[in-house]
Protein backbone atom coordinates (compact mmCIF):
# COMPACT_ATOMS: atom_id res chain seq x y z
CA UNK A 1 18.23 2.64 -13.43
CA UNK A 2 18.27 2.96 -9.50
CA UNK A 3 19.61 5.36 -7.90
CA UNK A 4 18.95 5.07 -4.47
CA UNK A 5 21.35 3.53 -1.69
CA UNK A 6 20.38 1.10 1.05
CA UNK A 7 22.86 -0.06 3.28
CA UNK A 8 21.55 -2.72 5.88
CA UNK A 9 23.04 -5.08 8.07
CA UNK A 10 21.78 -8.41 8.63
CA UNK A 11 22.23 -12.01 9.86
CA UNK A 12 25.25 -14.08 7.60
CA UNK A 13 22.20 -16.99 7.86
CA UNK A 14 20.07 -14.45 5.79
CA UNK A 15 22.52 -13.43 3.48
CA UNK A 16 23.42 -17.15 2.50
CA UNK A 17 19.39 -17.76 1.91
CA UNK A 18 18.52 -14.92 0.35
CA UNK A 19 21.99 -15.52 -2.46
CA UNK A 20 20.56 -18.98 -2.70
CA UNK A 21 17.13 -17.94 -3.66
CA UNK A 22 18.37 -15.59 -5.93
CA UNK A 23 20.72 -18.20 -7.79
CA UNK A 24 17.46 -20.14 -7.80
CA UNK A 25 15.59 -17.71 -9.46
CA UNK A 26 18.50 -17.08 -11.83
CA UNK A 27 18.52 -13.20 -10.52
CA UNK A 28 21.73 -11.55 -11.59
CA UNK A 29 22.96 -10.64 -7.73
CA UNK A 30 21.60 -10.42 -4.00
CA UNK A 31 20.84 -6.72 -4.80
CA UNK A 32 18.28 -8.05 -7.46
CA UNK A 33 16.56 -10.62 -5.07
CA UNK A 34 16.32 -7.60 -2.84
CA UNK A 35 15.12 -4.94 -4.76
CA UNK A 36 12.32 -7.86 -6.11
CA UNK A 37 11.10 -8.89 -2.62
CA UNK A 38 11.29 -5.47 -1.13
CA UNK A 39 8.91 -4.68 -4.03
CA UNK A 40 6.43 -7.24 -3.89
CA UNK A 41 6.45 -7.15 -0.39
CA UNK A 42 5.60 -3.53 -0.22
CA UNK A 43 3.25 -3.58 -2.62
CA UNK A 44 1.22 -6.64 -0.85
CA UNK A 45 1.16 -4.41 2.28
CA UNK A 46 -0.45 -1.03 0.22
CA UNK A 47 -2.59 -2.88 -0.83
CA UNK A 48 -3.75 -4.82 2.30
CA UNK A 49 -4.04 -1.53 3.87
CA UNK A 50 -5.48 0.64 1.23
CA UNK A 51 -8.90 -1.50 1.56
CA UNK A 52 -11.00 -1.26 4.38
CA UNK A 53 -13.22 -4.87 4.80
CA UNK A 54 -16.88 -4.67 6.57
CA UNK A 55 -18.94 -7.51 8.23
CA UNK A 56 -22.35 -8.18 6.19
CA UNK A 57 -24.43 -6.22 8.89
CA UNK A 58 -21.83 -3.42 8.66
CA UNK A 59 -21.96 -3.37 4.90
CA UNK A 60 -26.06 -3.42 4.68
CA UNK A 61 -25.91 -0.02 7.76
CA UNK A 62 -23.76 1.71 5.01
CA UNK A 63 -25.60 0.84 2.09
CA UNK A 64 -28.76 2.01 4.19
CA UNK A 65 -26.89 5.34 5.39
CA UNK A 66 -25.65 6.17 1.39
CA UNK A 67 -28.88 5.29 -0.06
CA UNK A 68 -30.28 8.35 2.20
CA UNK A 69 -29.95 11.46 -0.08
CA UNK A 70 -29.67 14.26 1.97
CA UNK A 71 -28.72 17.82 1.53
CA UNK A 72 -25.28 18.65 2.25
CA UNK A 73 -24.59 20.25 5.61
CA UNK A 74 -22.08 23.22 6.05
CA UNK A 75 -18.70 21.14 7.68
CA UNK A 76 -19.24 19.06 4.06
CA UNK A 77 -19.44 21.74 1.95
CA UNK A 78 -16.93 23.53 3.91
CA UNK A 79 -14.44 19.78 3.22
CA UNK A 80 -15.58 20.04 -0.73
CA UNK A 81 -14.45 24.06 -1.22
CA UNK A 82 -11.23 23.11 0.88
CA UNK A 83 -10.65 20.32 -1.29
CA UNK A 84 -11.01 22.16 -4.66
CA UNK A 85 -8.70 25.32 -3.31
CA UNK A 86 -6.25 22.61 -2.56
CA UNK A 87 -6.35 21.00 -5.80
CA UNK A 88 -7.99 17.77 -5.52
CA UNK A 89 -10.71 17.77 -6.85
């Protein structure tokens, strides 16, 4: 059940649309169509930016650079104790 409040003001050009899509997808109200697009919406954004896209030459560097075992330095063990304290790893 939501229980969350949005109020928003918007175009009466928009409003009309957006009750007319919902009718169309049989939604029960406007608050429906909402909460569905907001949602999908969002959710198409996260996940555009949660991915990060290389060009082929950019990809075979990385490869390269992760395929180079190396000790650890200080800084990264440093970042890896921090880490744990905190809780995430």
């Amino acid at each position: 059940m939501s229980t969350t409040r949005l109020d928003i003001r918007l175009d009466e050009s928009v409003k009309q649309r957006a009750e007319k899509a919902a009718a169309l997808l049989g939604l029960n109200s406007l608050t429906d169509f909402v909460t569905q697009a907001m949602s999908e919406r969002a959710n198409e954004v996260l996940k555009d930016y949660g991915k990060t896209v290389l060009r082929n030459e950019m990809f075979d560097s990385f490869m390269e650079a992760c395929e180079k075992v190396s000790e650890p330095n200080e800084a990264l063990r440093d970042a890896v104790s921090y880490t744990r304290e905190q809780g995430y790893l």
